[in-house]
C-alpha atoms as a PDB file:
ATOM      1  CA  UNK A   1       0.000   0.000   0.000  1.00  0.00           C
ATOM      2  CA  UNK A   2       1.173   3.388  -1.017  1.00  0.00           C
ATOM      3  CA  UNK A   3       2.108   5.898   1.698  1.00  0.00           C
ATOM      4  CA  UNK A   4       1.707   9.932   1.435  1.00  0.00           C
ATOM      5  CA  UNK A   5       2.505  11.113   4.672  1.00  0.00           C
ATOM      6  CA  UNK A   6       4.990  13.741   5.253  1.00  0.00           C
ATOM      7  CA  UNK A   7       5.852  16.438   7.807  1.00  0.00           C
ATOM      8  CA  UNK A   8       5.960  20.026   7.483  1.00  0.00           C
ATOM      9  CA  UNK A   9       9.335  22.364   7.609  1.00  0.00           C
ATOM     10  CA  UNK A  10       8.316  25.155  10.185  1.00  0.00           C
ATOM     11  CA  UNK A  11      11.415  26.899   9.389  1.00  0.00           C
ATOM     12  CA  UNK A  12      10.854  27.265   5.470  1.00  0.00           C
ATOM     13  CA  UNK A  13      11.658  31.140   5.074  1.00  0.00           C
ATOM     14  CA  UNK A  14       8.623  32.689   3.693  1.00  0.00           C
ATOM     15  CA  UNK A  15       8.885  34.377   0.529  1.00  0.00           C
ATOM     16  CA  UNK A  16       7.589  38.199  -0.025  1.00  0.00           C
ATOM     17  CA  UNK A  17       4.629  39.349  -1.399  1.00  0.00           C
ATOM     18  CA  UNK A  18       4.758  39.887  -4.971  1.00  0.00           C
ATOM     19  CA  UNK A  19       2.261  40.108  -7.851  1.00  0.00           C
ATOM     20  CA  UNK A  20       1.831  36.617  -9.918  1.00  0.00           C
ATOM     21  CA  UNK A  21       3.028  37.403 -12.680  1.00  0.00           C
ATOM     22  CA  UNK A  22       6.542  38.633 -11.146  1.00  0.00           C
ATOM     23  CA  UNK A  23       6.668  35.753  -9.245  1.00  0.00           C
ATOM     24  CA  UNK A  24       6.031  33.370 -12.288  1.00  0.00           C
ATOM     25  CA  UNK A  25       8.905  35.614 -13.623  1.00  0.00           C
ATOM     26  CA  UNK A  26      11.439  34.966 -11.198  1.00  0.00           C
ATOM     27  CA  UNK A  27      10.345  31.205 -11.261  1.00  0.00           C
ATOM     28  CA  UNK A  28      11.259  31.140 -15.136  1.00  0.00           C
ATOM     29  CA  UNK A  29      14.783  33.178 -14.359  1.00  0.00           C
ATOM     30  CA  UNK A  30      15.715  30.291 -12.073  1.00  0.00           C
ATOM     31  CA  UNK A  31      14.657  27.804 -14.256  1.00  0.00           C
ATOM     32  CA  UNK A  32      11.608  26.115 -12.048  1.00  0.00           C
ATOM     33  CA  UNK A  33      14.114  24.512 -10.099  1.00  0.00           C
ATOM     34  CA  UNK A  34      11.379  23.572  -7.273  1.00  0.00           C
ATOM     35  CA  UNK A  35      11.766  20.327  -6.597  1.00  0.00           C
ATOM     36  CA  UNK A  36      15.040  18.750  -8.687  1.00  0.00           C
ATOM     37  CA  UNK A  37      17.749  16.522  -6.713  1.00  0.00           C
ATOM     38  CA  UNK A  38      18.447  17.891  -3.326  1.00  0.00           C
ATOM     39  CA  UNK A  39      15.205  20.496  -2.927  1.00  0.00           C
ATOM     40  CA  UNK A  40      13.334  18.209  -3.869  1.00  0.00           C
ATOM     41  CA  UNK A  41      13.193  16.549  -0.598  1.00  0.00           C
ATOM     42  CA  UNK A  42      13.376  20.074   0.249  1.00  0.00           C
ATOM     43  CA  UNK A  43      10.133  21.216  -0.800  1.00  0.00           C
ATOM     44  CA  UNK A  44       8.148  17.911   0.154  1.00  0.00           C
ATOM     45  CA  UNK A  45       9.571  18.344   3.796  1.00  0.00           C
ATOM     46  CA  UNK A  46       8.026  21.906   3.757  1.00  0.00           C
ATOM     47  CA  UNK A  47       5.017  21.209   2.180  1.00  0.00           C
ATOM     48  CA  UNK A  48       1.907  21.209   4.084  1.00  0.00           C
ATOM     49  CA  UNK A  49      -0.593  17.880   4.491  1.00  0.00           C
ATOM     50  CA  UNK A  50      -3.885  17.016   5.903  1.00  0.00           C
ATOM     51  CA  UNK A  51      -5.298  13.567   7.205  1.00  0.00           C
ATOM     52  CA  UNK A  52      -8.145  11.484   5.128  1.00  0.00           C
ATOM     53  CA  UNK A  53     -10.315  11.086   7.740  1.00  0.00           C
ATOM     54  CA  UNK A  54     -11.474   7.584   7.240  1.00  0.00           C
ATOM     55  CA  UNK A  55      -8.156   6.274   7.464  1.00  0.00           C
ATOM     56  CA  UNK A  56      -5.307   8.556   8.652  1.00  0.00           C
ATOM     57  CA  UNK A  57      -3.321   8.910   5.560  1.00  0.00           C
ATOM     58  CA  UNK A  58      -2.123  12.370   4.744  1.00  0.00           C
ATOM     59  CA  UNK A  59      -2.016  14.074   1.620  1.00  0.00           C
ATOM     60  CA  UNK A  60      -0.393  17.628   0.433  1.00  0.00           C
ATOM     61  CA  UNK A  61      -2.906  20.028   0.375  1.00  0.00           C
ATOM     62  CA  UNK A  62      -1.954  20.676  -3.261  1.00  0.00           C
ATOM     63  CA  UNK A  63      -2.793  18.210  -6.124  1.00  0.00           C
ATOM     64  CA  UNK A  64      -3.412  18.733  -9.579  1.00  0.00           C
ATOM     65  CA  UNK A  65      -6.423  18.377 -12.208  1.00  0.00           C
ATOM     66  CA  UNK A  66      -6.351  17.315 -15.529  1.00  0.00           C
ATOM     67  CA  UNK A  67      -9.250  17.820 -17.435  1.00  0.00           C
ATOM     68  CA  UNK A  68      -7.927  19.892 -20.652  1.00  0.00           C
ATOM     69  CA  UNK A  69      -5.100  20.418 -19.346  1.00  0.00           C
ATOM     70  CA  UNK A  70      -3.785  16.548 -20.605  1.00  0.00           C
ATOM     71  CA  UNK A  71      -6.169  15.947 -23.315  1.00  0.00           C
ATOM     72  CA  UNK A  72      -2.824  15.762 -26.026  1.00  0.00           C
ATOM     73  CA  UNK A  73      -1.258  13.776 -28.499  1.00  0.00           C
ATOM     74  CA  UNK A  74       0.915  10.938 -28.339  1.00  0.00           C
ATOM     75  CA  UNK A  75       4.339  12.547 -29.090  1.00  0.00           C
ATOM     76  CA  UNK A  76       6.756  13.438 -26.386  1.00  0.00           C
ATOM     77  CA  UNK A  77       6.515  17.223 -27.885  1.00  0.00           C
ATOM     78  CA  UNK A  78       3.187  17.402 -27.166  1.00  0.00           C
ATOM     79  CA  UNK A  79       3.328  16.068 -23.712  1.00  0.00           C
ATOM     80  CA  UNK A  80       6.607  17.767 -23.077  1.00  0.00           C
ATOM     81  CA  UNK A  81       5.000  20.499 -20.718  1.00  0.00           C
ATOM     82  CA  UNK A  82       2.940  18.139 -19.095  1.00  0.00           C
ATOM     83  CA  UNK A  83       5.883  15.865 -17.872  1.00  0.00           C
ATOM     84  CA  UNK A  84       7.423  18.622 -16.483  1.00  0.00           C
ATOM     85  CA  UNK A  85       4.081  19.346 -14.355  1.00  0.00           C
ATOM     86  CA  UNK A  86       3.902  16.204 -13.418  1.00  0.00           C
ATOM     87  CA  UNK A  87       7.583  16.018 -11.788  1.00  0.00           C
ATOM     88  CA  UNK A  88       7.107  19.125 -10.427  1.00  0.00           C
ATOM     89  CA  UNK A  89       4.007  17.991  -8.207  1.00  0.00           C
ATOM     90  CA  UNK A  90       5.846  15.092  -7.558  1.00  0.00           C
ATOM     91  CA  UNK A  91       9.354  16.061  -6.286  1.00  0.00           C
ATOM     92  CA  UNK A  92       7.736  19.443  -4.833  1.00  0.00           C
ATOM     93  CA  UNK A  93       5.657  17.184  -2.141  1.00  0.00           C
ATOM     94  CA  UNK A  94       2.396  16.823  -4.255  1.00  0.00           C
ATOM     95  CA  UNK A  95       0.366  13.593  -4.595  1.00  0.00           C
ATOM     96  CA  UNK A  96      -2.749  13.838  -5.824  1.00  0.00           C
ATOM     97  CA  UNK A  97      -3.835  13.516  -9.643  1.00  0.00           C
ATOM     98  CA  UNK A  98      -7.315  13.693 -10.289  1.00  0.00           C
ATOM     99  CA  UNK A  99      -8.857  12.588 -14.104  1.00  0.00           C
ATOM    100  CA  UNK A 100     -11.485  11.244 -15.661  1.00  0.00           C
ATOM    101  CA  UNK A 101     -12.741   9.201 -18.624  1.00  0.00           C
ATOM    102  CA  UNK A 102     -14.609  12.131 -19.653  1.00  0.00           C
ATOM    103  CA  UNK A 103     -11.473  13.888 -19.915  1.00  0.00           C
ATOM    104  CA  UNK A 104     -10.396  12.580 -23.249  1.00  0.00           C
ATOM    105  CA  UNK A 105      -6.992  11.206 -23.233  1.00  0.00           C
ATOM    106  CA  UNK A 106      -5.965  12.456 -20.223  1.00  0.00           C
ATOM    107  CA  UNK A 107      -5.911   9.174 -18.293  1.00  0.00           C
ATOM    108  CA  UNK A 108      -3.808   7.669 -20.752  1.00  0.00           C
ATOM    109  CA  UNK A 109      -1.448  10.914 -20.822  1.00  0.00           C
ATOM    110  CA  UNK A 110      -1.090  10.233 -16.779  1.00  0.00           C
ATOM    111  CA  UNK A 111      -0.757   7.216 -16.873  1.00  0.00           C
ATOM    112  CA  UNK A 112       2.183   7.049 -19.636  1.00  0.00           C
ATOM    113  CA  UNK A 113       4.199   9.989 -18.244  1.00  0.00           C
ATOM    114  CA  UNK A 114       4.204   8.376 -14.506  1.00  0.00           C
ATOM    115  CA  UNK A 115       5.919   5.508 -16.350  1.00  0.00           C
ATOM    116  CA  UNK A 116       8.624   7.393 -17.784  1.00  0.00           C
ATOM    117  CA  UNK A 117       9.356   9.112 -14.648  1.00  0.00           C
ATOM    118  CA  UNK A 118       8.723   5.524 -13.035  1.00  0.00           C
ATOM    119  CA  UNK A 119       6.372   7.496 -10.465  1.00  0.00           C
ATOM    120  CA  UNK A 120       3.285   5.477 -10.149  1.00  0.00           C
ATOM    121  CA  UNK A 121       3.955   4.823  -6.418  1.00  0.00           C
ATOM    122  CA  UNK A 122       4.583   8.490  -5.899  1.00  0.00           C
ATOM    123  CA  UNK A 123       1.406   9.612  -7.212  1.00  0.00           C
ATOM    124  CA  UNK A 124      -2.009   9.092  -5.531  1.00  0.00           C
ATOM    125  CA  UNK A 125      -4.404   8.274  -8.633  1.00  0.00           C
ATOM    126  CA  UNK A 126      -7.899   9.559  -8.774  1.00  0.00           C
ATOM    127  CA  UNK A 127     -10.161   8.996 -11.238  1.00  0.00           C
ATOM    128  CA  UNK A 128     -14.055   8.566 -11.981  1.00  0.00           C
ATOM    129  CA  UNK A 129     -16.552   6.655 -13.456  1.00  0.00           C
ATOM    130  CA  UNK A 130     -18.890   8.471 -15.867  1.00  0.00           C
ATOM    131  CA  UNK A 131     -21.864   6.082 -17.467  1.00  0.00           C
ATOM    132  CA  UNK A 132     -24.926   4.507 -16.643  1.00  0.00           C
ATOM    133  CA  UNK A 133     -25.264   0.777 -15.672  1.00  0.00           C
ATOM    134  CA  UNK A 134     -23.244  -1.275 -14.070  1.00  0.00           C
ATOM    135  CA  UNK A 135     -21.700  -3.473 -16.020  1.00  0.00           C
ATOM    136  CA  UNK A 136     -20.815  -0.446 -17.912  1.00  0.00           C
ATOM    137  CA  UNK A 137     -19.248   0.971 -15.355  1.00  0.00           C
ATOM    138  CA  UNK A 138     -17.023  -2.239 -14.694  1.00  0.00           C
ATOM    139  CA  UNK A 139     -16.001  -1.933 -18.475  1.00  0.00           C
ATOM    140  CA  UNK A 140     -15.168   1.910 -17.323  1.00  0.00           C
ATOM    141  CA  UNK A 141     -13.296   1.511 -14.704  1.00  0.00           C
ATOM    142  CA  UNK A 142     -11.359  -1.405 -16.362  1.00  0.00           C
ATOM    143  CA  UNK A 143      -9.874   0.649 -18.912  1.00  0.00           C
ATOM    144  CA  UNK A 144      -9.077   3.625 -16.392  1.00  0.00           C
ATOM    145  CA  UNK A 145      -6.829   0.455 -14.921  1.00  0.00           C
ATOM    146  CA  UNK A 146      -5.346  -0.152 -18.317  1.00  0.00           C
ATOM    147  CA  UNK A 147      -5.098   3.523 -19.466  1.00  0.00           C
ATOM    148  CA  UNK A 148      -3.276   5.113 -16.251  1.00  0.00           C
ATOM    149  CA  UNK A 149      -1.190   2.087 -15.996  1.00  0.00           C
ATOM    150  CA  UNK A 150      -1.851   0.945 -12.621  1.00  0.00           C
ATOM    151  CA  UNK A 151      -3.202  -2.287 -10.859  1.00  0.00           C
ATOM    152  CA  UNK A 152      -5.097  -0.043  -8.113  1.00  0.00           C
ATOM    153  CA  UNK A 153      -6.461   2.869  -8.410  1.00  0.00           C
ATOM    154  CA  UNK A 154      -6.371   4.701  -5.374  1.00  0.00           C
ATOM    155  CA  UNK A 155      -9.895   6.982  -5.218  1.00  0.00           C
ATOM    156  CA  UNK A 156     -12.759   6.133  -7.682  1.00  0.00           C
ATOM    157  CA  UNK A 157     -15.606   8.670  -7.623  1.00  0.00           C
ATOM    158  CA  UNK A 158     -18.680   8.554  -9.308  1.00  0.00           C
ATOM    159  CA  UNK A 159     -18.724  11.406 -11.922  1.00  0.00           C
ATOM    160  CA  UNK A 160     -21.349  14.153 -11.112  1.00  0.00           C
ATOM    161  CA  UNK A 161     -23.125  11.505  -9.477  1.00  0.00           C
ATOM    162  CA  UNK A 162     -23.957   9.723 -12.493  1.00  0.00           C
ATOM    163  CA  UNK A 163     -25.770   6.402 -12.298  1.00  0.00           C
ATOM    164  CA  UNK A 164     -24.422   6.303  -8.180  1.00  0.00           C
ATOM    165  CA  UNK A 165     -27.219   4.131  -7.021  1.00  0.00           C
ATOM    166  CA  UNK A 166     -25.738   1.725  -9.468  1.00  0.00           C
ATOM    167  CA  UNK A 167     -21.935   2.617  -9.018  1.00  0.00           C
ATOM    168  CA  UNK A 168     -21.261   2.574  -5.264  1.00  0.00           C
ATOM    169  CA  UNK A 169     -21.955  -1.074  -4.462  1.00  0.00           C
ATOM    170  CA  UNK A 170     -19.400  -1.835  -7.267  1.00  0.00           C
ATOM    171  CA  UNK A 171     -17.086   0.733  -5.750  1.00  0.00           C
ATOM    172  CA  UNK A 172     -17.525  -1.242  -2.363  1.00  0.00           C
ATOM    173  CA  UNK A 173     -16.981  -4.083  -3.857  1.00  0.00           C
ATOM    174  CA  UNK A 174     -13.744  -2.968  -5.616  1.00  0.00           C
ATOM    175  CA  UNK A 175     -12.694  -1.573  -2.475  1.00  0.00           C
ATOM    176  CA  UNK A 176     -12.777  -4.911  -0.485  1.00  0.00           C
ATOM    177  CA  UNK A 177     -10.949  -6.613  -3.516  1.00  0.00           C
ATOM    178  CA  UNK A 178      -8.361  -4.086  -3.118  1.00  0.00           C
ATOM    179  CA  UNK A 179      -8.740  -2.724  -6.818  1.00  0.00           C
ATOM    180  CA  UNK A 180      -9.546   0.595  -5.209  1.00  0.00           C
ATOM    181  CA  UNK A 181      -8.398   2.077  -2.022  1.00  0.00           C
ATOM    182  CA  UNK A 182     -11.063   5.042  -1.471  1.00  0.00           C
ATOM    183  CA  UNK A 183     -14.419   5.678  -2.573  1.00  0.00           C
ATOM    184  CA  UNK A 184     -16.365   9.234  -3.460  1.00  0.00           C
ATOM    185  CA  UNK A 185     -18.583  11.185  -5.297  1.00  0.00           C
ATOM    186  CA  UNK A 186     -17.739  14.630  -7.597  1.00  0.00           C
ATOM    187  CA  UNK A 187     -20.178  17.676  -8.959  1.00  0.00           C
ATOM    188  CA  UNK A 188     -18.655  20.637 -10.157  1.00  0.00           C
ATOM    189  CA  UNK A 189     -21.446  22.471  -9.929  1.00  0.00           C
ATOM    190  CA  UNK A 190     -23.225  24.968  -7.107  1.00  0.00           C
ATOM    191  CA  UNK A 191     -26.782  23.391  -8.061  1.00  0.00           C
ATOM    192  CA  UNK A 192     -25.395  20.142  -7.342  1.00  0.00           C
ATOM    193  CA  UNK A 193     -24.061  20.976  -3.579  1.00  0.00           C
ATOM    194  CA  UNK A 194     -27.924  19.762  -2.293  1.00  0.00           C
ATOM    195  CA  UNK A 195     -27.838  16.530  -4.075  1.00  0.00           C
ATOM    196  CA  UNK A 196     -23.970  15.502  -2.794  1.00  0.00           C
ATOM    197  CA  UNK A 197     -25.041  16.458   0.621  1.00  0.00           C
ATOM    198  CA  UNK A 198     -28.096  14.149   0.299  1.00  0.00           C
ATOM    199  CA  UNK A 199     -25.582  11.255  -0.717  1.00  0.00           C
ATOM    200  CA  UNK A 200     -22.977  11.814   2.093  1.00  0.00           C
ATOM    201  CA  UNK A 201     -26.413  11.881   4.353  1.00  0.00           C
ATOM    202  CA  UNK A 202     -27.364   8.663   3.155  1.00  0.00           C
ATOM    203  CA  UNK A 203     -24.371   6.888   2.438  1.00  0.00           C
ATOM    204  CA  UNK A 204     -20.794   5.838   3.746  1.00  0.00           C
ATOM    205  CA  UNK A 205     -18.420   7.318   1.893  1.00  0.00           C
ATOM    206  CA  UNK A 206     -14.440   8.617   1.525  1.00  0.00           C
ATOM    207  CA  UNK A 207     -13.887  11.321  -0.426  1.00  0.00           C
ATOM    208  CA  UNK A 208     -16.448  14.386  -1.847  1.00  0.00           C
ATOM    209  CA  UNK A 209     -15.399  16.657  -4.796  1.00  0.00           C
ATOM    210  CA  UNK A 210     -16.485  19.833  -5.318  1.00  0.00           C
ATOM    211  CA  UNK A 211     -16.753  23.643  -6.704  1.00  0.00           C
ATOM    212  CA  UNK A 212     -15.233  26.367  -4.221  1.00  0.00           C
ATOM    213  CA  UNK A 213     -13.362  29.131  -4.330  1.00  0.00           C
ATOM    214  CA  UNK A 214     -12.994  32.824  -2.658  1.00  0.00           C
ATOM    215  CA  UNK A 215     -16.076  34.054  -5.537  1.00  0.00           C
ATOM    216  CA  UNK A 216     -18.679  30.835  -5.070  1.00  0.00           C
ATOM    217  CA  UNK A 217     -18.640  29.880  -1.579  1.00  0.00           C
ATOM    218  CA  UNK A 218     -22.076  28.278  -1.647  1.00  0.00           C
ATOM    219  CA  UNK A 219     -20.081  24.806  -0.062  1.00  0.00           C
ATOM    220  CA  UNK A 220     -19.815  26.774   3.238  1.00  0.00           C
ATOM    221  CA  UNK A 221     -23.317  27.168   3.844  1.00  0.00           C
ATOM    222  CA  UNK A 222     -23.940  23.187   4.422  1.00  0.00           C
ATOM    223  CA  UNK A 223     -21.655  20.875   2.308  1.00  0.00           C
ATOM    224  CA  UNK A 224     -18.247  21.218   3.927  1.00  0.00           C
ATOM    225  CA  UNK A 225     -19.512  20.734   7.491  1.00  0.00           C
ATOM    226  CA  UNK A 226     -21.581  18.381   6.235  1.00  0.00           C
ATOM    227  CA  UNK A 227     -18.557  16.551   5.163  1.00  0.00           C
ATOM    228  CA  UNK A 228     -16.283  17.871   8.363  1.00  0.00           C
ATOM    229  CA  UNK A 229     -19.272  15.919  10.460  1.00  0.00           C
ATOM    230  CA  UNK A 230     -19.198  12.602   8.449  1.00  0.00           C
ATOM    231  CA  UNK A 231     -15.375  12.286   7.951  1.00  0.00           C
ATOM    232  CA  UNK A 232     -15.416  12.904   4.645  1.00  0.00           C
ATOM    233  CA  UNK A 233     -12.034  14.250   2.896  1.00  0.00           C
ATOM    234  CA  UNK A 234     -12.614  17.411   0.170  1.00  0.00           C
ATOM    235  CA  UNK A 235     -10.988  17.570  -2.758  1.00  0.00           C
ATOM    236  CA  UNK A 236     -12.097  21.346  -4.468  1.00  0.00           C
ATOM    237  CA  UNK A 237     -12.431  21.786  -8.435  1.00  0.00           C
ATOM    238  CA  UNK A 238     -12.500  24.793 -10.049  1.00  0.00           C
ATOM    239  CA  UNK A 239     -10.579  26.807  -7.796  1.00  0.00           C
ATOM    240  CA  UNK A 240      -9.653  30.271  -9.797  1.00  0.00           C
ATOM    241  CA  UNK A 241     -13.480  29.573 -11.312  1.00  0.00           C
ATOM    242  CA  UNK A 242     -11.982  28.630 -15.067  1.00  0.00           C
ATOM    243  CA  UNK A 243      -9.728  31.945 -14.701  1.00  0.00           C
ATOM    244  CA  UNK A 244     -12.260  34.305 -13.960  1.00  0.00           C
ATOM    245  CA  UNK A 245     -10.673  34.839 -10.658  1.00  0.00           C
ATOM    246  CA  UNK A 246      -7.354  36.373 -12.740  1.00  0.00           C
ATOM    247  CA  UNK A 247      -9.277  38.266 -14.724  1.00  0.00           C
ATOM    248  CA  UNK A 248     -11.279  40.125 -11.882  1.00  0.00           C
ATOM    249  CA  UNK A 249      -7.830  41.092 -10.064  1.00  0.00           C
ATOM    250  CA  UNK A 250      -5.786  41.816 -13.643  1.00  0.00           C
ATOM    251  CA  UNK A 251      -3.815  45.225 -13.060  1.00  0.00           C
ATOM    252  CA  UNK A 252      -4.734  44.512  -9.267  1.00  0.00           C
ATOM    253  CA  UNK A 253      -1.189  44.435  -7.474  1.00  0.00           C
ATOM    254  CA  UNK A 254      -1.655  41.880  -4.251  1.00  0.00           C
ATOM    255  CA  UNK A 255      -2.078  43.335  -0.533  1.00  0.00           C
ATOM    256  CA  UNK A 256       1.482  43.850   1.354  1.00  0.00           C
ATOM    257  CA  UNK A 257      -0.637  42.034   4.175  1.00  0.00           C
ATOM    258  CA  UNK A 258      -0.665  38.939   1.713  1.00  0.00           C
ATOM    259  CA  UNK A 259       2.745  38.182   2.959  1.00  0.00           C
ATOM    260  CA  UNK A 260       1.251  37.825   6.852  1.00  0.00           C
ATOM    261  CA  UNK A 261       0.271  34.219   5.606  1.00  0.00           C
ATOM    262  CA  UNK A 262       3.263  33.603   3.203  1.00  0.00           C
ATOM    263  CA  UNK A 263       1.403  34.578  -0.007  1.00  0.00           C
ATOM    264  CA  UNK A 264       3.390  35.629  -3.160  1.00  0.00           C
ATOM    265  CA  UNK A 265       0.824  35.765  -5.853  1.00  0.00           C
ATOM    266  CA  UNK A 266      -2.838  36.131  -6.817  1.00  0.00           C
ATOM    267  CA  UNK A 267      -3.067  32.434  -7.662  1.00  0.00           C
ATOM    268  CA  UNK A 268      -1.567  31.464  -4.025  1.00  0.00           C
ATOM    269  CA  UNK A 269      -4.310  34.391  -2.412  1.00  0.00           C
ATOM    270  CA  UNK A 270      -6.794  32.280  -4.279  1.00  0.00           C
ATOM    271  CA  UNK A 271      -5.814  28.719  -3.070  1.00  0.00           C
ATOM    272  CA  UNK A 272      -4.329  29.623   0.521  1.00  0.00           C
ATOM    273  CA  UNK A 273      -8.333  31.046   0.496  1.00  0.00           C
ATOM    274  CA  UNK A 274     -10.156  27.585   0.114  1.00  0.00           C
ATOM    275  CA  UNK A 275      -7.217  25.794   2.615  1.00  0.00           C
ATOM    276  CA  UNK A 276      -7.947  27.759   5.107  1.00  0.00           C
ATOM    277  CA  UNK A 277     -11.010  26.250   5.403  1.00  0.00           C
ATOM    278  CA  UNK A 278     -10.669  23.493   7.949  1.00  0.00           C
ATOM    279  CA  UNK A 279     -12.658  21.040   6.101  1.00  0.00           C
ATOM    280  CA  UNK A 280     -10.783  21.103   3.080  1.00  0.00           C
ATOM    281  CA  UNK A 281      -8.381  18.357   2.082  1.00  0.00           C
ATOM    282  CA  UNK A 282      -6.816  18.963  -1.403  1.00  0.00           C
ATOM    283  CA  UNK A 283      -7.421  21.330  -4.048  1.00  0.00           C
ATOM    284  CA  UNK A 284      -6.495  20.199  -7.449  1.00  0.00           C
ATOM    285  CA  UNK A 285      -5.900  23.191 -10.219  1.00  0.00           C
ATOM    286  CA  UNK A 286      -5.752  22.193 -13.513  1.00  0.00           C
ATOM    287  CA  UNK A 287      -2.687  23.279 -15.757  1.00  0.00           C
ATOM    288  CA  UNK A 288      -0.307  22.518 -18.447  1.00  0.00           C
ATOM    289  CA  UNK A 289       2.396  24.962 -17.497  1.00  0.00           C
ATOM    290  CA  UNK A 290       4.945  24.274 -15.344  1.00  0.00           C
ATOM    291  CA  UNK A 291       5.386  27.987 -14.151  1.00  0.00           C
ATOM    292  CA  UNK A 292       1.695  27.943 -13.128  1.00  0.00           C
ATOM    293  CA  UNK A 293       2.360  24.308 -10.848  1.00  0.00           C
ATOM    294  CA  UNK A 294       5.359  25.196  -9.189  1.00  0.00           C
ATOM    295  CA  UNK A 295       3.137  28.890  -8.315  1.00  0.00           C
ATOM    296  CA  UNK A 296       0.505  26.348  -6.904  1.00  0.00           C
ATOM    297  CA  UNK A 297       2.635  23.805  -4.814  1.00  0.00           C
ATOM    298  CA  UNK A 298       4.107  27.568  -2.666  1.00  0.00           C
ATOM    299  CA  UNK A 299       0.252  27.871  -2.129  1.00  0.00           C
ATOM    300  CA  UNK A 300       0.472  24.607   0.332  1.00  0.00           C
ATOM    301  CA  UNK A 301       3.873  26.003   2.227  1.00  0.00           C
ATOM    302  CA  UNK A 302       4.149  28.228   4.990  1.00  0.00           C
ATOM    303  CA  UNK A 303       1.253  29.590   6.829  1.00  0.00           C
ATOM    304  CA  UNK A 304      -2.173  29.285   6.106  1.00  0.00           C
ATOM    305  CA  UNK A 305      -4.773  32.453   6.934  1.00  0.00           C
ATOM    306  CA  UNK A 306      -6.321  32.542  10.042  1.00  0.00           C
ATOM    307  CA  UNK A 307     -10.053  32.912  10.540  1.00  0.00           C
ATOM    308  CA  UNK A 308      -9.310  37.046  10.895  1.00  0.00           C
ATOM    309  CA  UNK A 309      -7.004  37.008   8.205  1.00  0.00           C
ATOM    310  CA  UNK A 310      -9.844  34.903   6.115  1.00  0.00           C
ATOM    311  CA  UNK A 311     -12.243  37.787   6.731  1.00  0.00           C
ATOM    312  CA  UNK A 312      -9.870  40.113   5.251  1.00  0.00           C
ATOM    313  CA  UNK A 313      -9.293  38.312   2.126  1.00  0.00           C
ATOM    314  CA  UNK A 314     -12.758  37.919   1.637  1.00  0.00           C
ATOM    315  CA  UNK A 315     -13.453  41.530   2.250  1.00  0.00           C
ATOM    316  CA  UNK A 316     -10.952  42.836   0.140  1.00  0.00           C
ATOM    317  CA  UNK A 317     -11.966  40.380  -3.132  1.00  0.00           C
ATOM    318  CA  UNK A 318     -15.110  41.802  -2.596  1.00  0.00           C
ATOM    319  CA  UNK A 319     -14.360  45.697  -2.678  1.00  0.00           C
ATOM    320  CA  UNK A 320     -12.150  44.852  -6.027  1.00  0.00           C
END
């Protein structure tokens, strides 16, 4: 069984506040070193984790999404940027890689670049099943097996609750066999929230996926203590809202009071916003750039807003 635990550096320096793009700058200058050879162990000493709470097992608080983002060709030049993501998460303390087979080839993408960098047992695999019936769903989940090159996948959800009526006694079942490890269920939707928090009410379950960020907070209101009071881990989608968060604060420069909780860009603002919620696991960005994923992976290092410090972020996103 894979292991993700690691311990946090309380003596990583913080790094000053400065607008994203700068930072992104200075990240390309030093050639996105974050994470190769020696800081590499580094920056996964430093990088902050929280506990599933079914089992224990701890996870960086920074993952990654894939849906776009690894939809590409078969060629190493058009995968080339998304091998470097990949080893960045990896050797920069991430864990979590979250897909889907409605994400095109983006399975098969993950699954073929862990190979080359021999990195299955680094990564924690999530993926979903997205069809109606169950022996559908069997044939689904079979070739999520096949296409991310793995025996065990380590968190099946059921896609946007498609079908889960059907789905979850097969998860269950995978789950004893030891073809899964964890078992959950994704929306990416506000209108959904009601309907996951009906499932987690009615059902035993690992993980919950979801829409949140600092501009759609509706998950506040009753799905993440919902999931806080069953022991269910969060994984958050859509976290800068399909960029609409960037373009809101473009010309913007970030708050000197940013750097109070280690913040060094809009994007980190943004993410070190949804961790601070106590409920929250992981939050898995989507991207294809390496600049953008080594930005992400500082969000999870260094100190987290407190619930004062949370006001203030909110108050100031909402004067902008």
């Amino acid at each position: 069984m894979r292991s993700f635990t690691r311990r946090d550096d309380p003596n990583a320096a913080p790094p000053s506040a400065l607008s994203r793009a700068c930072f992104l700058r200075l990240l390309a200058g030093a050639g996105l070193a974050l994470g190769v050879g020696p800081g590499g162990a580094a920056a996964a000493a430093s990088t902050i984790t929280r506990a599933i709470p079914k089992s224990g097992e701890t996870l960086s608080v920074v993952g990654l999404g894939t849906w776009q983002t690894f939809d590409v060709g078969p060629s190493p030049a058009e995968r080339a940027s998304q091998l470097e993501v990949l080893r960045l998460l990896l050797d920069g303390g991430g864990s979590v890689i979250d897909s889907s087979p409605m994400y095109g080839r983006s399975e098969t993408v993950v699954g073929d670049l862990l190979a080359e960098l021999q990195a299955h047992e680094r990564a924690f695999l999530a993926t979903k099943v997205w069809t109606r019936g169950a022996e559908a769903g069997i044939r689904q989940m079979e070739q999520s097996l096949a296409r991310m090159r793995s025996p065990q996948i380590d968190l099946m959800q059921v896609h946007n609750l498609v079908d889960w009526r059907i789905h979850l006694p097969t998860l269950r079942r995978w789950r004893e066999e030891g073809r899964i490890r964890y078992i959950g269920i994704t929306h990416y939707t506000t209108a959904g929230l009601d309907a996951l928090a009906e499932v987690i009410e009615a059902e035993p379950l690992d993980f919950v996926q979801l829409a949140y960020s600092i501009g759609v907070r509706e998950a506040e209101n009753r799905l993440l203590p919902l999931a806080a009071e069953r022991d269910v881990a969060v994984l958050i989608n859509r976290p800068y809202q399909g960029g609409g968060l960037f373009r809101a604060v473009r010309g913007q420069g970030l708050p000197d009071w940013a750097a109070d909780f280690d913040c060094a860009s809009w994007g980190q603002f943004f993410l070190k916003f949804i961790l601070s919620h106590p409920a929250v696991t992981c939050v898995i960005p989507g991207t294809s750039k390496a600049k953008h994923m080594a930005d992400n992976l500082g969000a999870g290092r260094g100190r987290l807003p407190d619930r004062a410090q949370r006001k203030r972020m909110l108050a100031h996103w909402q004067s902008l």
